[in-house]
PDB file of N, CA and C in Angstrom:
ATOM      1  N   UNK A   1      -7.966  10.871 -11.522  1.00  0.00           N
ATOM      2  CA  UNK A   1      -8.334   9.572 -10.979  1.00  0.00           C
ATOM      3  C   UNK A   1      -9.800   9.245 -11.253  1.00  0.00           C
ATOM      4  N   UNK A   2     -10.646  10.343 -11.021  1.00  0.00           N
ATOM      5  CA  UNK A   2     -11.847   9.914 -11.564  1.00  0.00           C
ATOM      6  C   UNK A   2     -12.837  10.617 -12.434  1.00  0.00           C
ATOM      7  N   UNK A   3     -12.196  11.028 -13.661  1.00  0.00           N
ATOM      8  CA  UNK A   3     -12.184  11.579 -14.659  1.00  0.00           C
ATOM      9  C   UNK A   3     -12.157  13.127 -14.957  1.00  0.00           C
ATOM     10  N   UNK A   4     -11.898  13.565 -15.795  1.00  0.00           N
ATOM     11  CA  UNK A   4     -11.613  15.276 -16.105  1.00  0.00           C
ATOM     12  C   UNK A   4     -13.144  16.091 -15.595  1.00  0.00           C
ATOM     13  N   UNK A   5     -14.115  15.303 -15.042  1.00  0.00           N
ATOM     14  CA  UNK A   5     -15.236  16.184 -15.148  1.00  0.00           C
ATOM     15  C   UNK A   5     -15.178  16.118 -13.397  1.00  0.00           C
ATOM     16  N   UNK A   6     -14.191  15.648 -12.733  1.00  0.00           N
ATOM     17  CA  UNK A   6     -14.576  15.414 -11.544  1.00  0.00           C
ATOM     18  C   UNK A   6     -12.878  16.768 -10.445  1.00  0.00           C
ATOM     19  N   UNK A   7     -13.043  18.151 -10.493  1.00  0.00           N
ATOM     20  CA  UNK A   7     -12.164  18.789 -10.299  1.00  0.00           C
ATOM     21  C   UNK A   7     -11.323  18.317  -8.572  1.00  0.00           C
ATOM     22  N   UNK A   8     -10.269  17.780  -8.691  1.00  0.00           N
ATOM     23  CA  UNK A   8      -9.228  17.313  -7.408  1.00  0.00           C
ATOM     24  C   UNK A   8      -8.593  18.231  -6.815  1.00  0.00           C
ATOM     25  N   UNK A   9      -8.091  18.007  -5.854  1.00  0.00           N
ATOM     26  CA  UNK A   9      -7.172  18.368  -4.871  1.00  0.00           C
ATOM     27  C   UNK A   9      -6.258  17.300  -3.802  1.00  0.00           C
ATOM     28  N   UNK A  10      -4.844  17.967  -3.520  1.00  0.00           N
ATOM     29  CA  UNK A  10      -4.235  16.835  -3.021  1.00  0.00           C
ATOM     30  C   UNK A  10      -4.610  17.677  -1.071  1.00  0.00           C
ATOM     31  N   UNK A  11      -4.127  16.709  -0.521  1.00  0.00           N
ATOM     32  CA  UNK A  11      -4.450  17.265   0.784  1.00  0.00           C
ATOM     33  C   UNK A  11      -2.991  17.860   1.621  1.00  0.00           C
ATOM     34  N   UNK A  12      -2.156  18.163   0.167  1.00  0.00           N
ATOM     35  CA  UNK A  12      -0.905  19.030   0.852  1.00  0.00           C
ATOM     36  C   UNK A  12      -1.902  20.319  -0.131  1.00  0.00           C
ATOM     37  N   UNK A  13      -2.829  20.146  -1.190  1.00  0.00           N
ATOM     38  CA  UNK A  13      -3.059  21.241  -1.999  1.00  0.00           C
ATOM     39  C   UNK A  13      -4.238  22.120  -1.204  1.00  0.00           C
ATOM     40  N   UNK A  14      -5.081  22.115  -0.177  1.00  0.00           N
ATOM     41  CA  UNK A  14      -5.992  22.327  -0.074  1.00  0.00           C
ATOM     42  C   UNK A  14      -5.846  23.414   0.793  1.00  0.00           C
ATOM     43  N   UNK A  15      -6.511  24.581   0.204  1.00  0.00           N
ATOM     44  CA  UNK A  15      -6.761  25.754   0.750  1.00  0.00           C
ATOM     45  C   UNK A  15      -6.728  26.097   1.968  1.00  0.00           C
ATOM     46  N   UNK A  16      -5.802  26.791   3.148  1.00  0.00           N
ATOM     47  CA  UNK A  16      -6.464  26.388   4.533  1.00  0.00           C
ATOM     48  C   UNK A  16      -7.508  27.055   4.860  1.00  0.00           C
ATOM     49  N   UNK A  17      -8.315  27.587   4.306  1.00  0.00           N
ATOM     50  CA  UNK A  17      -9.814  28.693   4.393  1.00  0.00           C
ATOM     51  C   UNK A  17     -10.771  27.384   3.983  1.00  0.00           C
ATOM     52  N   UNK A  18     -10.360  26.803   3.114  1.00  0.00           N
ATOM     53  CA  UNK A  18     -11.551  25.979   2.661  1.00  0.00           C
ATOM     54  C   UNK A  18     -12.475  25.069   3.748  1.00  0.00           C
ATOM     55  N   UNK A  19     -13.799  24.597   3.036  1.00  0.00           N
ATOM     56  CA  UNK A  19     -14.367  24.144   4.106  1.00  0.00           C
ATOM     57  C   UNK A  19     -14.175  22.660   3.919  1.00  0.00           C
ATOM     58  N   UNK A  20     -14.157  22.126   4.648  1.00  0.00           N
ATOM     59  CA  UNK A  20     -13.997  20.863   4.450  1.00  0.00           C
ATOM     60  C   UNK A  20     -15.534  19.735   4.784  1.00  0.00           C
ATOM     61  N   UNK A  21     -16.000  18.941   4.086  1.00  0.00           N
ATOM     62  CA  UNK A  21     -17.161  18.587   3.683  1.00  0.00           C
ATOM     63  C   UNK A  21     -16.679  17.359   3.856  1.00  0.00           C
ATOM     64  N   UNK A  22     -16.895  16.775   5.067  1.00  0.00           N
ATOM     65  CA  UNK A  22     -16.670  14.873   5.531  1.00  0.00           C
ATOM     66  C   UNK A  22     -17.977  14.340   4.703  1.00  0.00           C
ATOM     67  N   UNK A  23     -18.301  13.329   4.000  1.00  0.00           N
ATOM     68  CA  UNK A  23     -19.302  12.594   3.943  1.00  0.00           C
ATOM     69  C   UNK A  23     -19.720  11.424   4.108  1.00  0.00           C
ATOM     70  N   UNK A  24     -18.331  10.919   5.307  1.00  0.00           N
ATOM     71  CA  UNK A  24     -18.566   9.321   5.875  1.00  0.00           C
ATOM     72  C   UNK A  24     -19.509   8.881   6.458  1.00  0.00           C
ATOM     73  N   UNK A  25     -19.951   7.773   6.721  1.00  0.00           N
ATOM     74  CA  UNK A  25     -20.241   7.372   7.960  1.00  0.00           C
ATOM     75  C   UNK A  25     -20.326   7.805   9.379  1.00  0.00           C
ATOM     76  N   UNK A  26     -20.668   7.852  10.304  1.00  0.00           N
ATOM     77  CA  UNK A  26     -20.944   8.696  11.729  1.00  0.00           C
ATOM     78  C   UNK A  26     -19.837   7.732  12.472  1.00  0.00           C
ATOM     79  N   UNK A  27     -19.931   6.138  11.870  1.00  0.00           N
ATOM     80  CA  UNK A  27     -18.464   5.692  12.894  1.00  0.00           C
ATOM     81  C   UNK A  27     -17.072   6.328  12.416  1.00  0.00           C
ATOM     82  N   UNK A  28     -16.931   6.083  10.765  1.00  0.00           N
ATOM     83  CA  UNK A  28     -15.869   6.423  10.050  1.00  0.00           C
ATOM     84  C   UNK A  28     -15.942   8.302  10.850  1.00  0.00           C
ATOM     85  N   UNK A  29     -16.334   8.946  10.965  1.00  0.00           N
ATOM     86  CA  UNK A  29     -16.174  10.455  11.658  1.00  0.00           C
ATOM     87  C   UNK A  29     -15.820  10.041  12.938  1.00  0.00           C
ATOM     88  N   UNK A  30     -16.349   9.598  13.636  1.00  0.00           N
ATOM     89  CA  UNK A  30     -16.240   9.517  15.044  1.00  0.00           C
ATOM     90  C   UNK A  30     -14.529   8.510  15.811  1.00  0.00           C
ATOM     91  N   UNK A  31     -14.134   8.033  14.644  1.00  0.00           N
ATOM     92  CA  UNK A  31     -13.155   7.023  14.762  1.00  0.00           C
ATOM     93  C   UNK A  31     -11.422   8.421  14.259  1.00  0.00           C
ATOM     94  N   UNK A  32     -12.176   9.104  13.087  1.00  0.00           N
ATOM     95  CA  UNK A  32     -11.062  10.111  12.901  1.00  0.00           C
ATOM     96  C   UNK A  32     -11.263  11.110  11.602  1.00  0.00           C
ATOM     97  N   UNK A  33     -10.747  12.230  11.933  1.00  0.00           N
ATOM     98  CA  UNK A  33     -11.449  13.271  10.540  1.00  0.00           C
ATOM     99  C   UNK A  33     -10.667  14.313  10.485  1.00  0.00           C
ATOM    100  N   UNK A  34     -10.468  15.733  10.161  1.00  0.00           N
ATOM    101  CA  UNK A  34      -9.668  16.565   9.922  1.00  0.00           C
ATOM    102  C   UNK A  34     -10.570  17.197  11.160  1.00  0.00           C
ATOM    103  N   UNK A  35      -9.531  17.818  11.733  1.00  0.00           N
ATOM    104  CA  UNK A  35     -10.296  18.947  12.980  1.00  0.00           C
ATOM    105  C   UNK A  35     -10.743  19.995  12.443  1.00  0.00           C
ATOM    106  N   UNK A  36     -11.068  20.664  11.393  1.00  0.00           N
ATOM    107  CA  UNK A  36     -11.759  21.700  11.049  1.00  0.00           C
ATOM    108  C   UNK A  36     -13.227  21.451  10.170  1.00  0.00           C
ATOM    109  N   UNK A  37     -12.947  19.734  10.032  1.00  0.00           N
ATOM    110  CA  UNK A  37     -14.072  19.348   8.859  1.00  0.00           C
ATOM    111  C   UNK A  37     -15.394  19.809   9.607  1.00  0.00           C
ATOM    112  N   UNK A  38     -16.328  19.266   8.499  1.00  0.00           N
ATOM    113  CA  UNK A  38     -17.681  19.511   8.647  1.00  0.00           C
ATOM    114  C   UNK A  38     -18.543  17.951   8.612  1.00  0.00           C
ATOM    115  N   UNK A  39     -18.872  17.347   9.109  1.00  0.00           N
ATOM    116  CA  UNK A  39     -19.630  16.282   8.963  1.00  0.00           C
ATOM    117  C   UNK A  39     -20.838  16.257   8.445  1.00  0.00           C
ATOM    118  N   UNK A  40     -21.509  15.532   7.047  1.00  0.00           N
ATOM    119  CA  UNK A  40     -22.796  15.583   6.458  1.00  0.00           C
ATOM    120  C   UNK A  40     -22.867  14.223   5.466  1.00  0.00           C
ATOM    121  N   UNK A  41     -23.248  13.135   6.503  1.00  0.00           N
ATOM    122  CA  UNK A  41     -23.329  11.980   5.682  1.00  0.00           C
ATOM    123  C   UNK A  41     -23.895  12.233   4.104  1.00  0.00           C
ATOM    124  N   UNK A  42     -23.025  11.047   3.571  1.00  0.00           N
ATOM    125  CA  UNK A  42     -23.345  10.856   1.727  1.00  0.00           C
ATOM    126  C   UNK A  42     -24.774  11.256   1.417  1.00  0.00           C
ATOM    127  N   UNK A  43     -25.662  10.246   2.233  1.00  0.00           N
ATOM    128  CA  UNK A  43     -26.905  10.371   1.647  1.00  0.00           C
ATOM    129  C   UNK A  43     -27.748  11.140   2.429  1.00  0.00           C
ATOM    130  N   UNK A  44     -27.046  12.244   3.248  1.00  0.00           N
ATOM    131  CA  UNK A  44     -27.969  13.514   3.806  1.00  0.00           C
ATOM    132  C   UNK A  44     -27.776  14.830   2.688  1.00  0.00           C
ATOM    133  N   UNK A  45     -26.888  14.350   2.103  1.00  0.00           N
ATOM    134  CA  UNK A  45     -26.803  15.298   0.648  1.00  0.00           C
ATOM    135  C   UNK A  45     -28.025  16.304   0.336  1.00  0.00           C
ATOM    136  N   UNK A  46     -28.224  15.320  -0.376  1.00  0.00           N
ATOM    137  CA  UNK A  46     -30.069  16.248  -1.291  1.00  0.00           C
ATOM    138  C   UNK A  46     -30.629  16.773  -0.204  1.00  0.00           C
ATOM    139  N   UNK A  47     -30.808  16.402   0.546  1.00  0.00           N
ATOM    140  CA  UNK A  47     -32.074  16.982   1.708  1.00  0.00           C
ATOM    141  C   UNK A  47     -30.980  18.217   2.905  1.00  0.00           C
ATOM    142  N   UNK A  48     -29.909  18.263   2.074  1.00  0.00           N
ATOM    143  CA  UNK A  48     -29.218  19.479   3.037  1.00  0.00           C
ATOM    144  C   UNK A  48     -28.379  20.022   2.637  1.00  0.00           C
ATOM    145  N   UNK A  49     -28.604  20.061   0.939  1.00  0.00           N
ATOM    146  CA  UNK A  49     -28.056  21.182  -0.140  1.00  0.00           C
ATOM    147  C   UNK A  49     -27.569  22.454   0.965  1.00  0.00           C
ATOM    148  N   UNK A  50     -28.431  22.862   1.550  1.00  0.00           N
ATOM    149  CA  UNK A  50     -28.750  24.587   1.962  1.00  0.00           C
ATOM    150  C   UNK A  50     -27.231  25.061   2.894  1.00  0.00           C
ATOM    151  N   UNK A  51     -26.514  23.259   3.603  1.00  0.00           N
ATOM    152  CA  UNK A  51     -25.943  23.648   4.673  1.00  0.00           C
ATOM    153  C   UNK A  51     -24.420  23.714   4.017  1.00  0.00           C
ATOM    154  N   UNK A  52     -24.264  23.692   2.446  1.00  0.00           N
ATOM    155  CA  UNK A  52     -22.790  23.455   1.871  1.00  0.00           C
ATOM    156  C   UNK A  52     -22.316  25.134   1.263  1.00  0.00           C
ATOM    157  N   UNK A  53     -21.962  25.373   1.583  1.00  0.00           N
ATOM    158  CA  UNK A  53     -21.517  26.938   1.267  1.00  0.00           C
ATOM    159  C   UNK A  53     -21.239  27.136  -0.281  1.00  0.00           C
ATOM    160  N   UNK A  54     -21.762  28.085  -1.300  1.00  0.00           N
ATOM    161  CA  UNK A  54     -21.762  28.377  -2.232  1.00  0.00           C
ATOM    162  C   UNK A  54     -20.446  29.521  -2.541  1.00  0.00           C
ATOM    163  N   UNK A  55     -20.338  30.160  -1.530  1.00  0.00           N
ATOM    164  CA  UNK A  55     -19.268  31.170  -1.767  1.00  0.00           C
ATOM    165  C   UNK A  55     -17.944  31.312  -0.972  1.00  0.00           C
ATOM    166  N   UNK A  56     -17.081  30.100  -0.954  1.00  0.00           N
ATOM    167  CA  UNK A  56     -16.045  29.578  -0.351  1.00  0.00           C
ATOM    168  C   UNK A  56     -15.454  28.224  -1.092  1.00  0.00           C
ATOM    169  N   UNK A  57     -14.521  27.597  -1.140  1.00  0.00           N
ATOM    170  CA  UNK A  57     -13.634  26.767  -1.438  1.00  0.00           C
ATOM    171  C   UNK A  57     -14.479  25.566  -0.617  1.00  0.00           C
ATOM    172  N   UNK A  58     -15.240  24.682  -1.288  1.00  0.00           N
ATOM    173  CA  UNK A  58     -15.399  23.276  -0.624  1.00  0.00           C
ATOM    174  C   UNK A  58     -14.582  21.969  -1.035  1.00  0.00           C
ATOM    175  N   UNK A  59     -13.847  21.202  -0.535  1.00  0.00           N
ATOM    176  CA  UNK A  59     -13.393  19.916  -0.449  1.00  0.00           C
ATOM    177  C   UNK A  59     -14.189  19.072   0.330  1.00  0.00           C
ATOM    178  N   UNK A  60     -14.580  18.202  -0.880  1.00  0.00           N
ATOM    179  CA  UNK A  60     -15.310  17.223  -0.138  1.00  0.00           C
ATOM    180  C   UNK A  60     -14.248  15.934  -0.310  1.00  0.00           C
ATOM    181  N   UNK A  61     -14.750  15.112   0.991  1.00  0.00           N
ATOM    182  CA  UNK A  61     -13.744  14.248   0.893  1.00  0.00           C
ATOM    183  C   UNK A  61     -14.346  13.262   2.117  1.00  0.00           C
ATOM    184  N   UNK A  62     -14.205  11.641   1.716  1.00  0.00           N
ATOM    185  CA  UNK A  62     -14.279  10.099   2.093  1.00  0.00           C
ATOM    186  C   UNK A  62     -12.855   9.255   2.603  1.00  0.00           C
ATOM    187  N   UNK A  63     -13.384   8.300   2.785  1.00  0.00           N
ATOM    188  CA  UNK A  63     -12.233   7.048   3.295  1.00  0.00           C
ATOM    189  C   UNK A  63     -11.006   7.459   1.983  1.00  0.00           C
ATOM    190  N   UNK A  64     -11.605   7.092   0.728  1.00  0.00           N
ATOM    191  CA  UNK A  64     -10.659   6.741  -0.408  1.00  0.00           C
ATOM    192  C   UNK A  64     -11.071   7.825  -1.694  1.00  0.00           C
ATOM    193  N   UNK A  65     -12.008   8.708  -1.803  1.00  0.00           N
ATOM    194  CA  UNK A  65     -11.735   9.491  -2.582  1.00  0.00           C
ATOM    195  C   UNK A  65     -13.104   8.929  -3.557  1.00  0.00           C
ATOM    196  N   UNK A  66     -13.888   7.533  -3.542  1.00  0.00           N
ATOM    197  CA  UNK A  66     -14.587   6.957  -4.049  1.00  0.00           C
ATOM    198  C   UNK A  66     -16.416   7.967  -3.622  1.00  0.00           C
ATOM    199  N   UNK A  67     -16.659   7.915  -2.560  1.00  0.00           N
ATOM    200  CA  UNK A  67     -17.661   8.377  -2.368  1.00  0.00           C
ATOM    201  C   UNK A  67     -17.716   9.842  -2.804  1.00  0.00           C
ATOM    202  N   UNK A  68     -17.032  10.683  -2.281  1.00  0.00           N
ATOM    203  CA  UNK A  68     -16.737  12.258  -2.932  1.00  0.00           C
ATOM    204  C   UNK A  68     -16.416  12.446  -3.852  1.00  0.00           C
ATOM    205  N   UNK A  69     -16.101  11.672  -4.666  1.00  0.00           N
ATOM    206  CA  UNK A  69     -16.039  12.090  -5.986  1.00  0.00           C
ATOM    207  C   UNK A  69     -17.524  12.246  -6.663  1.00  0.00           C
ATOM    208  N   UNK A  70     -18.416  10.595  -6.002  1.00  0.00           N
ATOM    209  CA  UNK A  70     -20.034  10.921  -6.949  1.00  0.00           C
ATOM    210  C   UNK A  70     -20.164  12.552  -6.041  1.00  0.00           C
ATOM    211  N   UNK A  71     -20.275  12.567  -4.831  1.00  0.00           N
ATOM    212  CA  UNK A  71     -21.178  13.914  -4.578  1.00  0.00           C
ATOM    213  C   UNK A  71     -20.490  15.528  -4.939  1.00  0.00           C
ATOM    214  N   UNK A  72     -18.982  15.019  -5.420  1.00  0.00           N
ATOM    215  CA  UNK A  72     -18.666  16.616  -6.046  1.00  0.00           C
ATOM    216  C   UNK A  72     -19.570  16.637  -7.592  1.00  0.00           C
ATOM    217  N   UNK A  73     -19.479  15.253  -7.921  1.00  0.00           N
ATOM    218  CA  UNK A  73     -20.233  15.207  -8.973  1.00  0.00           C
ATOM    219  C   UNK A  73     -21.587  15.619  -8.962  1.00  0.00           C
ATOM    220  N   UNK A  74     -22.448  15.248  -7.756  1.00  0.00           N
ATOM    221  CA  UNK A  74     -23.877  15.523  -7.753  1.00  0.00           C
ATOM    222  C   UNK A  74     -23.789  17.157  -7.915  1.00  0.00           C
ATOM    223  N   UNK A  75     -23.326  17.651  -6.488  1.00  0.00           N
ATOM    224  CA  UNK A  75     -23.131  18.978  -6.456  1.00  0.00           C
ATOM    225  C   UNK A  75     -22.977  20.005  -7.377  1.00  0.00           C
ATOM    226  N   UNK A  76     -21.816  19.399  -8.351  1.00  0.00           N
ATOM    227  CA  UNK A  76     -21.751  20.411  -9.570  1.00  0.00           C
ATOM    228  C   UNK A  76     -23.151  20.061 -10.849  1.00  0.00           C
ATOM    229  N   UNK A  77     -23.716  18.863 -10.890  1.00  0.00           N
ATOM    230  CA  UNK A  77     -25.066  19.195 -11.269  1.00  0.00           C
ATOM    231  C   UNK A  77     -25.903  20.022 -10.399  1.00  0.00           C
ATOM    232  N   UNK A  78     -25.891  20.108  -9.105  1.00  0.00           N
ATOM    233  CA  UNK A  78     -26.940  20.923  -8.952  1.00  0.00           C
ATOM    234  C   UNK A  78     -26.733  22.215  -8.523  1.00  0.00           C
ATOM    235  N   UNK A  79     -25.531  22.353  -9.616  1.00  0.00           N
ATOM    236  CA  UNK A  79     -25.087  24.229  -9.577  1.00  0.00           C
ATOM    237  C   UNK A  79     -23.530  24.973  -8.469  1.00  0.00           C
ATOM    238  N   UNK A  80     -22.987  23.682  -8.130  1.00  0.00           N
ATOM    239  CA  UNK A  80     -22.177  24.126  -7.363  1.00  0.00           C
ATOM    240  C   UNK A  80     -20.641  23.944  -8.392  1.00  0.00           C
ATOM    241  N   UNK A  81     -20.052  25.313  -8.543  1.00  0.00           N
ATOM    242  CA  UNK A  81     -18.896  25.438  -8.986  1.00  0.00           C
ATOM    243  C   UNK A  81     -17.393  25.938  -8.351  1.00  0.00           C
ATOM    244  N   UNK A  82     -17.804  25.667  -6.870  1.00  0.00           N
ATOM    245  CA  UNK A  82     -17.024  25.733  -6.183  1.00  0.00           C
ATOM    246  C   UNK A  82     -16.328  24.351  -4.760  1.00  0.00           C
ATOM    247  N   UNK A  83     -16.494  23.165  -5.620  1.00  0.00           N
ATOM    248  CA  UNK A  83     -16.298  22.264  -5.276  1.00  0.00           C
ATOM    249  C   UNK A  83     -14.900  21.700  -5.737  1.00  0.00           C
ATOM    250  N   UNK A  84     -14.333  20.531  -4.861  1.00  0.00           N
ATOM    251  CA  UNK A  84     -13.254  19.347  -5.484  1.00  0.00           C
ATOM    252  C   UNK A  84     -13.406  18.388  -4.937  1.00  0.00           C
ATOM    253  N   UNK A  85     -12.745  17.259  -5.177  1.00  0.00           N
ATOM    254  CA  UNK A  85     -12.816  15.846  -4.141  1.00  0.00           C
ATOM    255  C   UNK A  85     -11.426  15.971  -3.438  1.00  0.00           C
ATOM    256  N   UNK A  86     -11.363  15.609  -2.716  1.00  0.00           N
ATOM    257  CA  UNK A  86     -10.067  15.173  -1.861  1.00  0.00           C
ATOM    258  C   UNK A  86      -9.226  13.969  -2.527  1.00  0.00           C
ATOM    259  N   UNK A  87      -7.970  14.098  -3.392  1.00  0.00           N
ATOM    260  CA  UNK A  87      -7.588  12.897  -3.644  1.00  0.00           C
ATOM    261  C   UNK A  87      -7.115  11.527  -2.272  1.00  0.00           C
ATOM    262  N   UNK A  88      -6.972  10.903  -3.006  1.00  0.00           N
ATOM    263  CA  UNK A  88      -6.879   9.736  -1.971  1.00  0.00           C
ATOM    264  C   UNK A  88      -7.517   9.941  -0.986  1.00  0.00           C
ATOM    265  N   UNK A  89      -8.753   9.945  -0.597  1.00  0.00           N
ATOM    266  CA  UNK A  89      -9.573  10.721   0.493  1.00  0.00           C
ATOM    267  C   UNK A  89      -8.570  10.882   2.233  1.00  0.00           C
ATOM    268  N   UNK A  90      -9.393  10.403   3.081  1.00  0.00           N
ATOM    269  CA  UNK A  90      -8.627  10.488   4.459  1.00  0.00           C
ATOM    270  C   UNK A  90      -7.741   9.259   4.671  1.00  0.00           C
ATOM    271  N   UNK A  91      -7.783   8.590   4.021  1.00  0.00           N
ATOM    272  CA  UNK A  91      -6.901   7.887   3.904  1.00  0.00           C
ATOM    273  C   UNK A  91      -5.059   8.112   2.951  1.00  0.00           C
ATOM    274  N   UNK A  92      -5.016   9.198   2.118  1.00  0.00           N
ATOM    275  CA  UNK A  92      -4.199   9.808   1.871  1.00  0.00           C
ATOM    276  C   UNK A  92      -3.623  11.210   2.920  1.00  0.00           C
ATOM    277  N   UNK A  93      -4.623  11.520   3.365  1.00  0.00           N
ATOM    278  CA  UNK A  93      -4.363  12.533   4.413  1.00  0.00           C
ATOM    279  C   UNK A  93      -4.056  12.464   5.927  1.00  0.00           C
ATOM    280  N   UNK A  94      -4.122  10.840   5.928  1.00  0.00           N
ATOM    281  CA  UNK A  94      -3.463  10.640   6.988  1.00  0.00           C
ATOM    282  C   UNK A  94      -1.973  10.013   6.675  1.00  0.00           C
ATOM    283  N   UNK A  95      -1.953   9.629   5.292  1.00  0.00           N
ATOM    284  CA  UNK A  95      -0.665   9.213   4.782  1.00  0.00           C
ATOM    285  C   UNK A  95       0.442  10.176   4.813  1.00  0.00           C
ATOM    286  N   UNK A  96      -0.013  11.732   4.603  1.00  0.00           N
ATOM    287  CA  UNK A  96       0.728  12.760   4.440  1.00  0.00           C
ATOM    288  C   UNK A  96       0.850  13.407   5.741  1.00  0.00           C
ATOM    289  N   UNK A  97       0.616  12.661   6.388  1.00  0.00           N
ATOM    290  CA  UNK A  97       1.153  13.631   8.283  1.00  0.00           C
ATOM    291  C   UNK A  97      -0.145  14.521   8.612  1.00  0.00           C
ATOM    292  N   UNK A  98      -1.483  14.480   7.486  1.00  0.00           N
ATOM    293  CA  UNK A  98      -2.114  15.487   8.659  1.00  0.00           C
ATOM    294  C   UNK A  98      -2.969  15.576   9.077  1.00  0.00           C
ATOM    295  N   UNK A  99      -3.225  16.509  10.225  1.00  0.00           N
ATOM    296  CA  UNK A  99      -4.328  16.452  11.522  1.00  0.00           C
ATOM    297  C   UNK A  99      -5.088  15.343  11.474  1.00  0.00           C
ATOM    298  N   UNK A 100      -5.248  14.725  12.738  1.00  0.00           N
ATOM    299  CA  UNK A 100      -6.528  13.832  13.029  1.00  0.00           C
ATOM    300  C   UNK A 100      -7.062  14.151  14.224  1.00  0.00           C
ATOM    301  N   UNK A 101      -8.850  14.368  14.151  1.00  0.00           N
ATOM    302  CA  UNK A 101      -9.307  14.544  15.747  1.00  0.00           C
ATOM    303  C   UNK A 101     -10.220  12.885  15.567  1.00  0.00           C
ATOM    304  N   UNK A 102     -10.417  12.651  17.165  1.00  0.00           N
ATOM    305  CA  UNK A 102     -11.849  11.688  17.080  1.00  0.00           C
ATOM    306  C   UNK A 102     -12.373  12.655  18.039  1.00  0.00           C
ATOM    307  N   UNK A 103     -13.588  11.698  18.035  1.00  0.00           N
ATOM    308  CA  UNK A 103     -14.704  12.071  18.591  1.00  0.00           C
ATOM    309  C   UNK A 103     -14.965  11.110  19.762  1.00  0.00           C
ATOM    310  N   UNK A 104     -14.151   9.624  20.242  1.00  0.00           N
ATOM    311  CA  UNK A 104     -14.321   8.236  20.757  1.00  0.00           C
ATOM    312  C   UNK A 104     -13.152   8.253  21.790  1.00  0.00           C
ATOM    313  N   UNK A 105     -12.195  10.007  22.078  1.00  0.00           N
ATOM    314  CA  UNK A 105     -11.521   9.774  22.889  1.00  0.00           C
ATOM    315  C   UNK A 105     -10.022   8.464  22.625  1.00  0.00           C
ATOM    316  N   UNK A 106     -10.009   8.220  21.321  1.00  0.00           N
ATOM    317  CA  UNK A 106      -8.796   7.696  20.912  1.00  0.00           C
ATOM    318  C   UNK A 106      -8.173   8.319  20.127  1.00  0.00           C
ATOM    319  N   UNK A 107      -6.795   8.276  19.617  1.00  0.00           N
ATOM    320  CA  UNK A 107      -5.939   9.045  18.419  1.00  0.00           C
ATOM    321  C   UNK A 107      -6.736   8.872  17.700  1.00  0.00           C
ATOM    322  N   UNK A 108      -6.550   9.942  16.716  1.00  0.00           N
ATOM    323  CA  UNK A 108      -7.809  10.197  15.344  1.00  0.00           C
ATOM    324  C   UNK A 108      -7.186   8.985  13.886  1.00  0.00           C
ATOM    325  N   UNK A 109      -7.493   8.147  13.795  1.00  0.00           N
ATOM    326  CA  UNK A 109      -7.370   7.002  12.978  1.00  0.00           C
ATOM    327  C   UNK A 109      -8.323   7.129  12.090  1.00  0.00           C
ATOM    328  N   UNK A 110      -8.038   6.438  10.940  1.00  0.00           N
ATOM    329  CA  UNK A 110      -8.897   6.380   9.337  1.00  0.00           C
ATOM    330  C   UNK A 110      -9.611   4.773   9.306  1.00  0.00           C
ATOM    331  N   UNK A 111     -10.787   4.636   9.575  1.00  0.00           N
ATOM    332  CA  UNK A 111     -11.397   3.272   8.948  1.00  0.00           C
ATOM    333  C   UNK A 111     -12.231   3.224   7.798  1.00  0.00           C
TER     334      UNK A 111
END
């Protein structure tokens, strides 16, 4: 989907060890996300390289698969070869039946 240099995963494919790397928005998290994810807005990226694990399975993953794709992209420029994007981001993963937590005290929903 967004080209051979950008390595995918479906969200029936994804490791259950892996870490999962949210990079929405703080409403888009707080509205609904995978209960094991990790929250680290898009553009806290660069300035918090240190907190993405180098030696484990990361899926990063957005609303639609659009934003995580640039930062698996950034990432694997800046040395990370243990990355993928989430296809169809959380919005496919809520298509496929799974987990949602919030954080707002409502069912875990995708905006």
């Amino acid at each position: 989907m967004f080209g051979p240099d950008v390595p995918e995963v479906s969200p029936a494919g994804v490791p259950a060890h892996a870490y999962l790397l949210d990079v929405r928005e703080p409403d888009e998290w707080s509205a609904g996300h995978a209960p094991d994810a990790h929250h680290l807005p898009m553009m806290e990226i660069p300035a918090r390289l240190a907190e993405i694990p180098t030696d484990a399975d990361v899926v990063v993953l957005c609303r639609s698969g659009g934003r995580s794709a640039q930062v698996v992209k950034y990432l694997m420029g800046n040395g990370f070869d243990n990355v993928r994007n989430l296809t169809g981001g959380m919005r496919q993963w809520a298509a496929d039946g799974r987990p949602l937590a919030s954080e707002d005290g409502q069912p875990g929903r995708v905006i």
